[in-house]
Structures are given as structure tokens and as C-alpha cells.
Protein backbone atom coordinates (compact mmCIF):
# COMPACT_ATOMS: atom_id res chain seq x y z
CA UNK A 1 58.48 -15.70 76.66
CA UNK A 2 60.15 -16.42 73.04
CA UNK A 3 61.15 -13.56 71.26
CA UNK A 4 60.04 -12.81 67.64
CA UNK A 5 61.33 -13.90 64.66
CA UNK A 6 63.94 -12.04 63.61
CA UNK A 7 63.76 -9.59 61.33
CA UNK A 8 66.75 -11.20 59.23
CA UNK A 9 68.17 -14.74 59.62
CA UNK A 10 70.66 -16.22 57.45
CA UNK A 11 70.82 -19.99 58.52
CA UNK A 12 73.57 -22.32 56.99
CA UNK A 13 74.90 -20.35 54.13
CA UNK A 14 77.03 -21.71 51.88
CA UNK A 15 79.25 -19.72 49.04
CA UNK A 16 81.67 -19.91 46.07
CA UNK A 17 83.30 -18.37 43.24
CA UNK A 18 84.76 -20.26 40.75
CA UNK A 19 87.70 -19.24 39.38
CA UNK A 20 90.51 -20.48 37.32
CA UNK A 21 91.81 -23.39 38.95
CA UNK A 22 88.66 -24.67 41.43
CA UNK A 23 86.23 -23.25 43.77
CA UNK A 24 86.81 -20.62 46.27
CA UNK A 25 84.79 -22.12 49.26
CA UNK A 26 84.19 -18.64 50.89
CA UNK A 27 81.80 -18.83 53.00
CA UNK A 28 81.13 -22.43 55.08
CA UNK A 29 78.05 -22.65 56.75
CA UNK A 30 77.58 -19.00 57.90
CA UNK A 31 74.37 -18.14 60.52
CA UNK A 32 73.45 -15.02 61.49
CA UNK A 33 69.86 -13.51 63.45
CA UNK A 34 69.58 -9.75 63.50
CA UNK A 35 65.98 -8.71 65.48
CA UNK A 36 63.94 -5.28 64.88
CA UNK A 37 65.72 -2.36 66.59
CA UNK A 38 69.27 -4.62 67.19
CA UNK A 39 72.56 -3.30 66.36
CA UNK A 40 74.76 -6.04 65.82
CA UNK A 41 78.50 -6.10 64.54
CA UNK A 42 80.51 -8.48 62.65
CA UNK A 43 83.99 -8.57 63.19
CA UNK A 44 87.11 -10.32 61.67
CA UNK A 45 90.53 -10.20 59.65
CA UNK A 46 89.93 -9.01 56.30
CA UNK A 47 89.37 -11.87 53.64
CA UNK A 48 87.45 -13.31 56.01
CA UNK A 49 83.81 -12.95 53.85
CA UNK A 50 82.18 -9.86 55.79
CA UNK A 51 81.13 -7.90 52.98
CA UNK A 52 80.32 -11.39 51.01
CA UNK A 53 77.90 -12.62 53.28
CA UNK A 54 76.01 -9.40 53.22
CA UNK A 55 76.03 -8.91 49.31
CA UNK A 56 74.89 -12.50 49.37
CA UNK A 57 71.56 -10.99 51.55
CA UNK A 58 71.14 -7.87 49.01
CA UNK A 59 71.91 -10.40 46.16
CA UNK A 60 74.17 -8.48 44.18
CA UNK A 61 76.95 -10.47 44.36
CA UNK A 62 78.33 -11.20 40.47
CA UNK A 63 76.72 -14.99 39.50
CA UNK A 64 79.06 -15.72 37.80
CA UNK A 65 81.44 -16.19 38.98
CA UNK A 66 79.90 -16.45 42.91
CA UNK A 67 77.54 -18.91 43.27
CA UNK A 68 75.47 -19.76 46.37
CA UNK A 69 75.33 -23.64 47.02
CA UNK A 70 73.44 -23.71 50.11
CA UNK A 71 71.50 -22.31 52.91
CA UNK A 72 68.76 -19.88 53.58
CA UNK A 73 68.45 -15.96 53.78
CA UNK A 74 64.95 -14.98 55.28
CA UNK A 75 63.85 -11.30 56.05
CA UNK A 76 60.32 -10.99 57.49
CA UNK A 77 60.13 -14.23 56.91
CA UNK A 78 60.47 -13.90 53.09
CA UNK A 79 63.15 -16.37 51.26
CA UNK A 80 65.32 -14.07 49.64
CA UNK A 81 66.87 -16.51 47.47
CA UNK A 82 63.56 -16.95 45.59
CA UNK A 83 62.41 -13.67 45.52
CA UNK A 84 61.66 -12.35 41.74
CA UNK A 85 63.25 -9.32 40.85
CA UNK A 86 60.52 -6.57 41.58
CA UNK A 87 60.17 -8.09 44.67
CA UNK A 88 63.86 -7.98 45.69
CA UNK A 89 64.34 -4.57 44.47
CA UNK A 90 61.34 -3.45 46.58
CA UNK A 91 63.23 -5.13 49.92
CA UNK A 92 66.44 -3.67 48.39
CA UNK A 93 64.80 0.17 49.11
CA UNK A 94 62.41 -0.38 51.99
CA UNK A 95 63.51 -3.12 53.45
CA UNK A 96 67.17 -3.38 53.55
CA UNK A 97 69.53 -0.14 52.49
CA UNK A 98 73.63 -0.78 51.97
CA UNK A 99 76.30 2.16 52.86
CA UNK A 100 79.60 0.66 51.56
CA UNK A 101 83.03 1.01 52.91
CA UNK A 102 84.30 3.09 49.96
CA UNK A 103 82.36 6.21 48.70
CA UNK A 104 84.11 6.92 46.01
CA UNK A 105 83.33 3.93 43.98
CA UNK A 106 80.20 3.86 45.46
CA UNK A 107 78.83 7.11 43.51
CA UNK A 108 78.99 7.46 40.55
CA UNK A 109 81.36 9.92 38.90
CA UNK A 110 79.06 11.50 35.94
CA UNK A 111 76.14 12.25 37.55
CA UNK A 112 75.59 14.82 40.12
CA UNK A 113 74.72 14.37 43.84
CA UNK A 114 71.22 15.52 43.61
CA UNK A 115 70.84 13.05 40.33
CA UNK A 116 71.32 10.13 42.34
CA UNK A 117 69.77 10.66 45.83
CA UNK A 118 66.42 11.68 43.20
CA UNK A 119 66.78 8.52 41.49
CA UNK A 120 66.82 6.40 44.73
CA UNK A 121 64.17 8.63 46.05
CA UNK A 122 62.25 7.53 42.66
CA UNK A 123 62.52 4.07 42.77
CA UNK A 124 61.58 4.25 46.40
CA UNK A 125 58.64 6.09 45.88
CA UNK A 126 57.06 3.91 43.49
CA UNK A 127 55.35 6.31 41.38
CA UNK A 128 55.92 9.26 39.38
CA UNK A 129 56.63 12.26 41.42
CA UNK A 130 56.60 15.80 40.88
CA UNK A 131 60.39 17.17 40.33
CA UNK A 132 59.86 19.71 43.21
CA UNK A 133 58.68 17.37 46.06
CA UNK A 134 61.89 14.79 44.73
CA UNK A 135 63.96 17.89 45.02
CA UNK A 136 62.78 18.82 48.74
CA UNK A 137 63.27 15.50 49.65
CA UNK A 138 66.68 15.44 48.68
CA UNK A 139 67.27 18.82 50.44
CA UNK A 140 65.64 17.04 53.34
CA UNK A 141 67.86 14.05 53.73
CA UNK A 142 71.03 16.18 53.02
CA UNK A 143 70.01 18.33 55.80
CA UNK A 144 69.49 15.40 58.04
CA UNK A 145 73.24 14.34 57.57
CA UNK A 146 74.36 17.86 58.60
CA UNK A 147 75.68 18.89 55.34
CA UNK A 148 75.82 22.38 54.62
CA UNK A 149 74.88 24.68 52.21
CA UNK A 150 72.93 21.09 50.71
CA UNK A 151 71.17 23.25 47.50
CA UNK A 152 74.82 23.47 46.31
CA UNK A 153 75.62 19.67 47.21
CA UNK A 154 72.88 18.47 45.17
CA UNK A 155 74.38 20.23 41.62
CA UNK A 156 78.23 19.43 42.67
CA UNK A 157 79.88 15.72 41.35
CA UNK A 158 81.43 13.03 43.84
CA UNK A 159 84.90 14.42 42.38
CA UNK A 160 84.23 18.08 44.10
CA UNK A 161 83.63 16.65 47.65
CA UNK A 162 85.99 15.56 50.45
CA UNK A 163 85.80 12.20 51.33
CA UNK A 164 83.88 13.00 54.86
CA UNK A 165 81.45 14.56 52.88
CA UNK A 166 81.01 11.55 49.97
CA UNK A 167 80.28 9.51 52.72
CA UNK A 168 77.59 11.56 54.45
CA UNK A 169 76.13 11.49 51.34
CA UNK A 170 75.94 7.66 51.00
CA UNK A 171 74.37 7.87 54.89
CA UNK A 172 71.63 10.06 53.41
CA UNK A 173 70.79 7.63 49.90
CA UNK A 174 70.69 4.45 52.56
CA UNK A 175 68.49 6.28 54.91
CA UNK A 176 66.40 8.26 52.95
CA UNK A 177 64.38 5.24 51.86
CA UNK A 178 63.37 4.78 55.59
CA UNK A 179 64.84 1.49 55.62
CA UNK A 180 64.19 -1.29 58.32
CA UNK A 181 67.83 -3.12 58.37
CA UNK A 182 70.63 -1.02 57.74
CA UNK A 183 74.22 -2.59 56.25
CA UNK A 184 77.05 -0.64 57.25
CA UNK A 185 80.57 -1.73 55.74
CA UNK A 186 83.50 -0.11 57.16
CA UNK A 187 81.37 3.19 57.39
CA UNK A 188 84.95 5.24 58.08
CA UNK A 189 87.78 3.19 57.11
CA UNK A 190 88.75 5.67 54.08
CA UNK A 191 88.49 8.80 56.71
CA UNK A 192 90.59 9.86 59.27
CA UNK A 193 89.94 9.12 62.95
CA UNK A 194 88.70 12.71 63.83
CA UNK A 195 86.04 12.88 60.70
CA UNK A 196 85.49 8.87 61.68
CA UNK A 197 83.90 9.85 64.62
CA UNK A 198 81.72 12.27 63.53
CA UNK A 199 80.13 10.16 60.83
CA UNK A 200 80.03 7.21 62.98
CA UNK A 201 78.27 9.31 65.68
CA UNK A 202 76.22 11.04 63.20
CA UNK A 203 74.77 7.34 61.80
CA UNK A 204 74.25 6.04 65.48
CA UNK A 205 71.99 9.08 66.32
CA UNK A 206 70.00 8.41 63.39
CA UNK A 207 69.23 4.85 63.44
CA UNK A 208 68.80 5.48 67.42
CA UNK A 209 66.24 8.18 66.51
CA UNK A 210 64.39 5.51 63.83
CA UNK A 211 65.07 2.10 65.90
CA UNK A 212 66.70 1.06 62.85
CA UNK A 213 67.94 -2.77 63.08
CA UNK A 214 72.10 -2.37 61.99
CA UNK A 215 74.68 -4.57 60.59
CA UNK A 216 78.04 -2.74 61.70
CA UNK A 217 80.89 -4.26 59.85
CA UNK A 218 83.98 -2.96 61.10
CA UNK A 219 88.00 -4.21 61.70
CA UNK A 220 87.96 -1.53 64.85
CA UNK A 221 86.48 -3.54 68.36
CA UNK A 222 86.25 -0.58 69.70
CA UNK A 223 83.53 1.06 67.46
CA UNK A 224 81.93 -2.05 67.31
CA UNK A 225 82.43 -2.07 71.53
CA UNK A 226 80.52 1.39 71.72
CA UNK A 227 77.97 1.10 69.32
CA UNK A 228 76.67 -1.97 69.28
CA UNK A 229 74.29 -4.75 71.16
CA UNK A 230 75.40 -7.94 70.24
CA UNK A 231 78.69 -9.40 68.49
CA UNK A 232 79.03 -11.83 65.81
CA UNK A 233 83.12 -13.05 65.05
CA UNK A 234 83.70 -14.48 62.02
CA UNK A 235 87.05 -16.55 60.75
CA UNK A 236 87.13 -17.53 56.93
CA UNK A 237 83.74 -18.06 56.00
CA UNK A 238 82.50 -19.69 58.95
CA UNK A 239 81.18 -17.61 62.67
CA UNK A 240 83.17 -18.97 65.46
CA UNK A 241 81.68 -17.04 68.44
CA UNK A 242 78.46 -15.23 68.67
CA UNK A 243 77.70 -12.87 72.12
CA UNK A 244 76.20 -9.88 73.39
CA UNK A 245 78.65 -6.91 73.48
CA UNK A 246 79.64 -6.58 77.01
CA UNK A 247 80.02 -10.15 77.53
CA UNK A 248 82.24 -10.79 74.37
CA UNK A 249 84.72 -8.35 75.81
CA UNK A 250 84.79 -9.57 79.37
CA UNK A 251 84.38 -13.04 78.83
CA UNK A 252 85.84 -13.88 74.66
CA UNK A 253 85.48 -17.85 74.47
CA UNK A 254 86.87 -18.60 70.99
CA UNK A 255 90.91 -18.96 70.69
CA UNK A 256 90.43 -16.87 67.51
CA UNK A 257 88.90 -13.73 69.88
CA UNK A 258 90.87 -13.61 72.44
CA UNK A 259 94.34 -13.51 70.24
CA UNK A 260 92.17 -10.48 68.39
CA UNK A 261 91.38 -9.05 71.74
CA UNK A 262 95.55 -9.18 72.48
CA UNK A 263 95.96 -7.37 69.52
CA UNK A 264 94.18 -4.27 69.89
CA UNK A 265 96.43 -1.40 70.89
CA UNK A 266 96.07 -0.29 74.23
CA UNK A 267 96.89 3.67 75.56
CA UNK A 268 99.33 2.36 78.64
CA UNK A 269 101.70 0.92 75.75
CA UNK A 270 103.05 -2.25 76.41
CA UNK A 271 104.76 -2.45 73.16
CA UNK A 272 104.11 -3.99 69.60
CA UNK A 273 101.38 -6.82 70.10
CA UNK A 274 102.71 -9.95 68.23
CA UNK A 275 99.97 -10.57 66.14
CA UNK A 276 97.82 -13.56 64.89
CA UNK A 277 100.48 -15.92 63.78
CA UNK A 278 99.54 -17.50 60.32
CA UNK A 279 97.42 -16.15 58.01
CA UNK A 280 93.69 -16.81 56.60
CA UNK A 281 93.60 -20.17 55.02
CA UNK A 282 93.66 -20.83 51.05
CA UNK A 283 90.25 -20.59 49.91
CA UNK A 284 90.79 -22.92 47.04
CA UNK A 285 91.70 -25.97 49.55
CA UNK A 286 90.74 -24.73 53.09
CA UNK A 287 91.78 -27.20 56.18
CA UNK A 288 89.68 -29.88 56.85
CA UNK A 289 87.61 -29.61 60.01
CA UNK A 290 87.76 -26.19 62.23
CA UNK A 291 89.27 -23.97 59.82
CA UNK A 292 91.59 -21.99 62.76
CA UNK A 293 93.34 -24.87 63.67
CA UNK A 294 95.93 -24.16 61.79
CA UNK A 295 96.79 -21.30 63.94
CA UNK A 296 95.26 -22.19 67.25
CA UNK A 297 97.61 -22.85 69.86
CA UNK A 298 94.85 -24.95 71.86
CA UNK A 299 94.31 -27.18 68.46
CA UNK A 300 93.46 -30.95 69.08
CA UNK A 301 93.11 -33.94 66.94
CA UNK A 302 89.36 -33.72 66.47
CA UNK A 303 89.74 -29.96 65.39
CA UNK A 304 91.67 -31.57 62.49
CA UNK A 305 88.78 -34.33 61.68
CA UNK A 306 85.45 -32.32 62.19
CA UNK A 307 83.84 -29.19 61.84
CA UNK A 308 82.66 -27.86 65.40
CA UNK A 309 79.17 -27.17 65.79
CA UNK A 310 77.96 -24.18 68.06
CA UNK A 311 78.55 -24.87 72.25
CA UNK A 312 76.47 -22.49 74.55
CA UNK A 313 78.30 -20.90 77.25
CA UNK A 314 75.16 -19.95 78.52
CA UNK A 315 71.96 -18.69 76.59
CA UNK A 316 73.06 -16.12 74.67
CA UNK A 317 76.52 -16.93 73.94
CA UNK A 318 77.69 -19.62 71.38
CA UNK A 319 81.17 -20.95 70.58
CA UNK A 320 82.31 -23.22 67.78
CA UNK A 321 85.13 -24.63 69.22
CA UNK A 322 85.90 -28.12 70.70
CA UNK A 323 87.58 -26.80 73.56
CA UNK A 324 83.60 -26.41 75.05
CA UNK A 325 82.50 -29.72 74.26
CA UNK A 326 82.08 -31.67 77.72
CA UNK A 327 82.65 -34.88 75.89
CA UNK A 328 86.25 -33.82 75.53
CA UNK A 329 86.86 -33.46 78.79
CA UNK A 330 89.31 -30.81 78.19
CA UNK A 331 88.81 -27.59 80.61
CA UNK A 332 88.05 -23.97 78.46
CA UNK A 333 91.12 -21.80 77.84
């Protein structure tokens, strides 16, 4: 039996910024599927166009000087690329809901707390509420975050609150619209590990208790290892391996993962892993054909030459990398 469409697909997407001197080719081709009620992280080195790919799918990336030259971004079946503005700003609230990796830039400094969770509460609501049912509602989604004392939250400024708190509060404005996809960049990366795992915990519960769908975008496999159902890796601007959790871990097929799997520190020691050697590729004039080759220590000539499409390990797992192509003839690392 097929499964549904997905509730977000983003098939062969293609962006740049210009800049002084060219075109940053940023993202190459990019695919991604998320279903209703999935949880699916997306992993790799910074720079590598995480946090592009999913401003691209919100559409608030700055044209100029981005500029998407290709590809498709569907949710519910809906192009979002040629959605008018009332309609994007509708799937922007109810449909899709963004919690950013920083929270301080992410609220704003000279309002209060309860001034913006009301005004996304507004525009979510559609119509013109009473002030006491906005306020309650406010309350409400504080509450759900496990802030305390969250009457006094709503009249304090960003400037007054620790950072754990700043980002509970950007938890509550994504979720209080109900949404049905949620975007979470880096959710703890600004707080430390203790704090982390409280908010992290504190967002899986929720979206557990709604069967929210989840983007997880996160530098940490392990977070992305315990809280999620299916892995996407990506590699400057292009996804080189694409897997359900468990199996990425016990069975990585891309050259690119399994150096990141070597990497992560591991509690019997062993040292100072060496690393990735190279780094992510100019952006301006990226290699021709698989972009890691570079770096690869399994690199042939045809990696040079082409781009490699997606080879399936088996049904649910896809690798772009030549090494998997029977017509090479060359057995998988």
C-alpha cells in the first residue's frame, strides 16, 4: 500500500545569492519528503545550507540578493513558490511555524513578551479578538512551556530573561498557532547542555502530544539519534544520504557520514578524533561533479565528471555516491 503524499516535499531545489564577484551556488539540487506526524533531522557541517533550504520553504529568505533558480516546494500539495502573499502568510501560521537557533535576535528587543506572542496569536486568529481572550491565550501557551510565574513573563522584555527562558518563549510563539510542520534550527545551541536538555525534551513532549510533523536541524547526532524517525545528511547544498534513524547509525553508506560518525566524541576516550580533512567547498566555483570529492578518500574519476544521482540500498535508504552504482563494479566501503 503507497503511503500519502507527504505533507512537505521539496523536489530539486536549486539556490543562489549573488554577491560581489558571481553567484553563490548554495544549494544544488536539494530533495527532501517530510510525512504527517514524522520527525525527521537534517544534519551537516555548518555552511552547508540547513537553515537556507528551510527559509527557502517559509520564503523569507532576502530576494535580493538570494534567488531561487529551480525546483519545487509543495506542502499539502500547494506550490509554495506561487503562493500570493495572504496565502503564504496563512501557511506561515497554521501551516508551518519556525523556532530559530538564536533567541535573542529572534525577539524583538522593544516590545514586551506578551506584545509579541498577542500579535502572532492575532494574525493567527484571523479576526479581531477581544484583548482578554488574546491575553489568556498567551498565559495559556506560556504555561504550556513550563514557564513560571507567566503573568510576569508577558510584561518583562527579551533583555530581562535568561537565555533558557528566551527560548521557551520562541517554543510557545511556534506552537501556539497549532501548527502542522514544525522547523526547529539548532533549538539549544546558544544554551548549555543541562538547560539543552530540558528544552529539547520539553519540545519532543509537545509535538509527541500534537503528532506534530518536525524538521530537527541540529550539528549534535546524538539529539538527532534520540529524537528523531528518519535522517536526512546534507554536504554543501546537495543531500548525500537519506535513511531512517536506526539504520543511518548502524549501517552510514555515504563516505561523508561515516567520517562524521568517526568524529563524534565517544565516553571510553580514545583520544582527539582527526576530523574531516578539507573544508566545505567555495560556493562561488564549487567542484565539478560530486561536490565531496575533494575530500573523499574513496574518490574516483567519474566523481570528478558527474553529479551522482540517488542509489537505494534498499527501500528506504538512498545514497548519492558512485561507490553504489553496480555499473562501477567497485564493492561499497
Amino acid at each position: 500500500m503507497d503511503r500519502p503524499t507527504p505533507l512537505l516535499q521539496i523536489h530539486d531545489l536549486r539556490l543562489q545569492y549573488r554577491v560581489y564577484g558571481g553567484a553563490l551556488q548554495v544549494l544544488d539540487g536539494v530533495h527532501l519528503h517530510v510525512h504527517v506526524g514524522e520527525k525527521v533531522g537534517l544534519v551537516g557541517e555548518t555552511g552547508c545550507g540547513k537553515t537556507s533550504t528551510m527559509k527557502a520553504v517559509l520564503r523569507v529568505l532576502p530576494m535580493p540578493p538570494a534567488q531561487i533558480t529551480g525546483g519545487s516546494i509543495r506542502f499539502k500539495g500547494q506550490e509554495i513558490l506561487a503562493m500570493d502573499p495572504r496565502t503564504l502568510q496563512q501557511v506561515r501560521g497554521r501551516g508551518i511555524s519556525m523556532i530559530f537557533q538564536d533567541p535573542t535576535a529572534a525577539l524583538n528587543p522593544v516590545f514586551t513578551v506578551g506584545q509579541q506572542l498577542e500579535a502572532v496569536l492575532r494574525s493567527h486568529w484571523g479576526r479581531r479578538a477581544d484583548r482578554g481572550e488574546i491575553r489568556a491565550a498567551a498565559l495559556a501557551a506560556l504555561e504550556e512551556v513550563a514557564l513560571a510565574d507567566p503573568d510576569r513573563l508577558l510584561d518583562a522584555y527579551p533583555v530581562q530573561l535568561s537565555g533558557g527562558m528566551r527560548q521557551r518563549i520562541c517554543i510557545a510563539m511556534a506552537l501556539a498557532t497549532k501548527p502542522e510542520l514544525l522547523i526547529a534550527d539548532e533549538p539549544g545551541t546558544a544554551l548549555d547542555v543541562t538547560i539543552q536538555d530540558q528544552v529539547l525534551r520539553l519540545l519532543h513532549n509537545l509535538v509527541e502530544e500534537r503528532n506534530t510533523s518536525v524538521i530537527l536541524i541540529s550539528h549534535s547526532l546524538g539529539i538527532v539519534r534520540q529524537l528523531t524517525d528518519r535522517v536526512y545528511v546534507m554536504y554543501a547544498g546537495t543531500m548525500v544520504e537519506s535513511a531512517p534513524t536506526r539504520k543511518l547509525f548502524t549501517h552510514p553508506g555515504h563516505p561523508y557520514t561515516q567520517q562524521l560518525m568517526e568524529v563524534v566524541p565517544r565516553l571510553s576516550g580514545g583520544g582527539i578524533a582527526p576530523g574531516i580533512p578539507g573544508r566545505i567547498p567555495d560556493y562561488l566555483d564549487p567542484p565539478t561533479g560530486c561536490r565531496f570529492h575533494p575530500r573523499c578518500p574513496h574518490a574516483m574519476e567519474i566523481c570528478r565528471r558527474e553529479k551522482p544521482p540517488a542509489f537505494s540500498l534498499d527501500q528506504d535508504h538512498q545514497v548519492a555516491c558512485f561507490l553504489y552504482d553496480p555499473a562501477q563494479g567497485s564493492p561499497a566501503p
